[in-house]
C-alpha atoms as a PDB file:
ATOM      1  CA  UNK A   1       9.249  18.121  -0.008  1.00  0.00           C
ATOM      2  CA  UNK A   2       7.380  14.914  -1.262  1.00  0.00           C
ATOM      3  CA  UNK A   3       9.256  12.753   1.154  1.00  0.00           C
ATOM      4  CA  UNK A   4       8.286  14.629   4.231  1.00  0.00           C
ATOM      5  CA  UNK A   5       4.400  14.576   3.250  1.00  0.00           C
ATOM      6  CA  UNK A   6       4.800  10.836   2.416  1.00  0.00           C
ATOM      7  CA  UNK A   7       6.238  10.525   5.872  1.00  0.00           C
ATOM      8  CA  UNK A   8       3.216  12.284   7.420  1.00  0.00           C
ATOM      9  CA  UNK A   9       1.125  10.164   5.738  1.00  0.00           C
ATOM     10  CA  UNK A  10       2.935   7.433   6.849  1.00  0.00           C
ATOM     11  CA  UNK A  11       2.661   8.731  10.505  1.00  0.00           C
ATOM     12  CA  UNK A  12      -1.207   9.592  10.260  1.00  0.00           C
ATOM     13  CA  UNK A  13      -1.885   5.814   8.974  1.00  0.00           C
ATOM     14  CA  UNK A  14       0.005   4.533  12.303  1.00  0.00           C
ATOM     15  CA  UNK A  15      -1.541   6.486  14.492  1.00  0.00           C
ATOM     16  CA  UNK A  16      -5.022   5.599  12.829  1.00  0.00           C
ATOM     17  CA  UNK A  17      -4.240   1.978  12.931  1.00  0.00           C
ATOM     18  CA  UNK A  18      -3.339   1.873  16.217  1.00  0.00           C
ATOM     19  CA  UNK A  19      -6.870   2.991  17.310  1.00  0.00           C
ATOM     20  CA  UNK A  20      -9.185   4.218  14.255  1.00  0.00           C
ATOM     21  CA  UNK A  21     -12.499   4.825  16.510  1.00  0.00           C
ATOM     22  CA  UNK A  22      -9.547   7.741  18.516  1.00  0.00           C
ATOM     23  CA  UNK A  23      -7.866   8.774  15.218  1.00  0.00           C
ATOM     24  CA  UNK A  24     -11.133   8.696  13.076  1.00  0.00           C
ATOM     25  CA  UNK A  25     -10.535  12.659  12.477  1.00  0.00           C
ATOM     26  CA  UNK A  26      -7.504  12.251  10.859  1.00  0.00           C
ATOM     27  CA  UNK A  27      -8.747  10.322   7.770  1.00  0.00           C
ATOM     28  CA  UNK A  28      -9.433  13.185   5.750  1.00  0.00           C
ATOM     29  CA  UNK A  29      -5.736  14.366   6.788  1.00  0.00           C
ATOM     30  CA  UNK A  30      -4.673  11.145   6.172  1.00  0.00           C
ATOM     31  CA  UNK A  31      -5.913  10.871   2.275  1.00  0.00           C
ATOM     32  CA  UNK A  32      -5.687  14.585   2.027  1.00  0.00           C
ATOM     33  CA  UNK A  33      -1.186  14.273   2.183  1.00  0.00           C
ATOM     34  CA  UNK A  34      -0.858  11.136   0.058  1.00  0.00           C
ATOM     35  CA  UNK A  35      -3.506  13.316  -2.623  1.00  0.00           C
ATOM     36  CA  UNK A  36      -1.381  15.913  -2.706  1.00  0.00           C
ATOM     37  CA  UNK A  37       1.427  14.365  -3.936  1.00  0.00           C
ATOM     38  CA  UNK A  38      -0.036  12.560  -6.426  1.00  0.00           C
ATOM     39  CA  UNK A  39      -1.294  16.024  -7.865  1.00  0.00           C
ATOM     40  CA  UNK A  40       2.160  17.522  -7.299  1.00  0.00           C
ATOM     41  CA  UNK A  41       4.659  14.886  -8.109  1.00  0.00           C
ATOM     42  CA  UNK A  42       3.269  13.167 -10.899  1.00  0.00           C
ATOM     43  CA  UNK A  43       4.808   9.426 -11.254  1.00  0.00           C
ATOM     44  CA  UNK A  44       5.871   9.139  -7.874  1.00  0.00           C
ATOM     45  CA  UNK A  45       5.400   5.632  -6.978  1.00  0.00           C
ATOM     46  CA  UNK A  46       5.586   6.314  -3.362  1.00  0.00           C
ATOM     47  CA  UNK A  47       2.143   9.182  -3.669  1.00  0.00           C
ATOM     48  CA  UNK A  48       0.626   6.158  -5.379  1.00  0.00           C
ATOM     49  CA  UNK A  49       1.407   3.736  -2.961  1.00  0.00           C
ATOM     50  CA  UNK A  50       0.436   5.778   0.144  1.00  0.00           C
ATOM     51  CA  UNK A  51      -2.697   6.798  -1.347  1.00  0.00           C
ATOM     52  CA  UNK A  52      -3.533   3.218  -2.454  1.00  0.00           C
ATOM     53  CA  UNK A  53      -2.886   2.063   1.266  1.00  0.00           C
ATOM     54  CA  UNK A  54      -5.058   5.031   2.921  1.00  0.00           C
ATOM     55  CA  UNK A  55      -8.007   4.203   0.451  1.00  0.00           C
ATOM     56  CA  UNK A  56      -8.065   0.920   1.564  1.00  0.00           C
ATOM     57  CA  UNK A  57      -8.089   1.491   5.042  1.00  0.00           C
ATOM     58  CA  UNK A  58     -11.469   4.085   3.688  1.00  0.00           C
ATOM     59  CA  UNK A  59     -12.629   1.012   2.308  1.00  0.00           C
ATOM     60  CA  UNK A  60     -12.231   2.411  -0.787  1.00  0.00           C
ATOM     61  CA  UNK A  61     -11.222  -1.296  -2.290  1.00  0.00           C
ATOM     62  CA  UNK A  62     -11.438  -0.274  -6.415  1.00  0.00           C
ATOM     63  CA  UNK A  63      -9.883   2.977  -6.223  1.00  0.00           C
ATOM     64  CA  UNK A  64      -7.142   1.746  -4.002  1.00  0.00           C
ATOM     65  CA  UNK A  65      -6.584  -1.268  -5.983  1.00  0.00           C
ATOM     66  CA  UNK A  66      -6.209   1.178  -9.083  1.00  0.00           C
ATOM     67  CA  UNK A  67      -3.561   3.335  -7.055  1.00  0.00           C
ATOM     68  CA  UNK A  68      -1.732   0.210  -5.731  1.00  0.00           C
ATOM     69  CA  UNK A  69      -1.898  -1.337  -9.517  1.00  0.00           C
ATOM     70  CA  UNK A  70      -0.131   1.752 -10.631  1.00  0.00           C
ATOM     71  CA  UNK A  71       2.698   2.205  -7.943  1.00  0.00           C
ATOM     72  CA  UNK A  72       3.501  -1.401  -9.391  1.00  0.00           C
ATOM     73  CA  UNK A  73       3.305   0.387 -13.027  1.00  0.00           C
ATOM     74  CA  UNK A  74       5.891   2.849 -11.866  1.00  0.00           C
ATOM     75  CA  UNK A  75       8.065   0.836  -9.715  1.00  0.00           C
ATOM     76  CA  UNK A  76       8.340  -2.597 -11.235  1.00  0.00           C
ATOM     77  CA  UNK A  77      11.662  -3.317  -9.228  1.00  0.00           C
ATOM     78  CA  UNK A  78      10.048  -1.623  -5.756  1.00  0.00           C
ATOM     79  CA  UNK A  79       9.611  -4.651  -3.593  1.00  0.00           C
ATOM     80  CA  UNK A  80       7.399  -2.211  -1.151  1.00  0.00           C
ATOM     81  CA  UNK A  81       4.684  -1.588  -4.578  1.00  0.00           C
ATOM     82  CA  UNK A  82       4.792  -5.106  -5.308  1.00  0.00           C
ATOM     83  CA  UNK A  83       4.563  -6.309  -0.998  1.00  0.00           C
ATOM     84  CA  UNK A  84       1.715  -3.684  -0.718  1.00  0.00           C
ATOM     85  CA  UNK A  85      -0.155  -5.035  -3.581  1.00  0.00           C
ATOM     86  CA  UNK A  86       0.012  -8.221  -2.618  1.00  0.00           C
ATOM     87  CA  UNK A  87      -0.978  -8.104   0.733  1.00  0.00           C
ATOM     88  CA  UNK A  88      -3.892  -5.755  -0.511  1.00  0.00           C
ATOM     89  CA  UNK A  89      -5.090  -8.574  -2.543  1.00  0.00           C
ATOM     90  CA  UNK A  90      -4.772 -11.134   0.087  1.00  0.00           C
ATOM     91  CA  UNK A  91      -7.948 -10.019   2.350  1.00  0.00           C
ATOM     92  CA  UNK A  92      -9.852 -10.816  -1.163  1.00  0.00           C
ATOM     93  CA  UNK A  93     -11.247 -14.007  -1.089  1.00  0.00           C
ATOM     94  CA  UNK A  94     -10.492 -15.644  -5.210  1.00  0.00           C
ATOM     95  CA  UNK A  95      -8.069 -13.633  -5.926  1.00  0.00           C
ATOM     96  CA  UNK A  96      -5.013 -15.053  -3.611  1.00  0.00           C
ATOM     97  CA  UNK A  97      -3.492 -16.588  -7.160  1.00  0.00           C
ATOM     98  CA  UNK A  98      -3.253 -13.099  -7.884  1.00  0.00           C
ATOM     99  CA  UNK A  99      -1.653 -11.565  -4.535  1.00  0.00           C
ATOM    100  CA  UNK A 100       0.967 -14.738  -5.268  1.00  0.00           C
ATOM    101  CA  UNK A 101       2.180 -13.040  -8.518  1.00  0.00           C
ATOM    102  CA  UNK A 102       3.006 -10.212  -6.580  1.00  0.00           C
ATOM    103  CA  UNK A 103       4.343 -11.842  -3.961  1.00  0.00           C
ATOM    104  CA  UNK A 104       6.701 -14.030  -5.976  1.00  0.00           C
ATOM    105  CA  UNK A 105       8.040 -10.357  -7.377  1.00  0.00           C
ATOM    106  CA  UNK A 106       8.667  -9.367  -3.567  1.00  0.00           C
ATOM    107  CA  UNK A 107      10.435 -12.207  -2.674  1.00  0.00           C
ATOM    108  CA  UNK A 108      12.360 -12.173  -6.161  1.00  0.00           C
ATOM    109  CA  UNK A 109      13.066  -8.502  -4.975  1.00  0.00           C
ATOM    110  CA  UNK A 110      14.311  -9.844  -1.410  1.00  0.00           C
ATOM    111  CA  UNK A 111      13.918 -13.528  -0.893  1.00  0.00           C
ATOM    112  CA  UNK A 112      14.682 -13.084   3.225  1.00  0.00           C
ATOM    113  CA  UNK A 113      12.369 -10.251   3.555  1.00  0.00           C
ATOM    114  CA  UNK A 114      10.314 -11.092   7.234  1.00  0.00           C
ATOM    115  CA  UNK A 115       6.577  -9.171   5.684  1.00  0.00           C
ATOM    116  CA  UNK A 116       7.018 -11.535   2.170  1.00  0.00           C
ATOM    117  CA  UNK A 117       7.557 -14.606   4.334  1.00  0.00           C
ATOM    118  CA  UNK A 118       4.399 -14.272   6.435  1.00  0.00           C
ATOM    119  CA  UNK A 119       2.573 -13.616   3.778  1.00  0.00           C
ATOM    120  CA  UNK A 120       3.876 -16.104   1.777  1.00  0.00           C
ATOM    121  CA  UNK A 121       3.702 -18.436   4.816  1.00  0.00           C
ATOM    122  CA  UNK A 122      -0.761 -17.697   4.879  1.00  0.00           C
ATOM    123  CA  UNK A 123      -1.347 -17.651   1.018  1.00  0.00           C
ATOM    124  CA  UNK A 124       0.212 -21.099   1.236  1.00  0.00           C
ATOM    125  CA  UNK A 125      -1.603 -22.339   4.447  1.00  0.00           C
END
């Protein structure tokens, strides 16, 4: 089940967030779940978007950008793709016009939603 694995990956990512120096043996784990989607599923936006989001936290930056760019490709209408992208794009220094595009998207998607708003609340600091 694709879901399930997206939810481990999910899972693996907080626990590694919460303390990456305890939960640095889990990246491979953690990259390794979201992979195997992709492979499996095809155009799942959701194997895109998880492997995007553990490639970043790699510091993988161009890869995950690509994987993030495509979960947008797939899921126009997702206002997850569009939040994730954005907020990817944010920690970039120049390129906070660009995390706005996808940002106005989100909030198009859901104009109350609390992540959008703080983001949207710092890229207009």
């Amino acid at each position: 089940n694709y879901d399930a694995l997206i939810l481990k990956n999910e899972l693996l990512n907080a626990f590694y967030a919460k303390n990456e120096i305890h939960y640095e043996h889990l990246m491979e784990m953690l990259l390794g779940t979201s992979q195997k989607v992709m492979d499996s599923a095809g155009n799942y936006w959701k194997a895109y978007l998880r492997y995007g989001a553990s490639l970043a936290i790699e510091g993988k930056e161009e890869q995950a950008e690509q994987a993030l760019k495509k979960a947008v490709e797939i899921a126009p209408q997702s206002l997850e793709a569009n939040l994730y992208m954005a907020a990817f794009l944010f920690h970039f220094e120049g390129r906070h016009e660009e995390s706005k595009s996808y940002l106005e998207k989100a909030l198009e998607i859901d104009p109350y939603n609390p992540q959008a708003l703080a983001i949207n609340r710092k890229l207009n600091i």
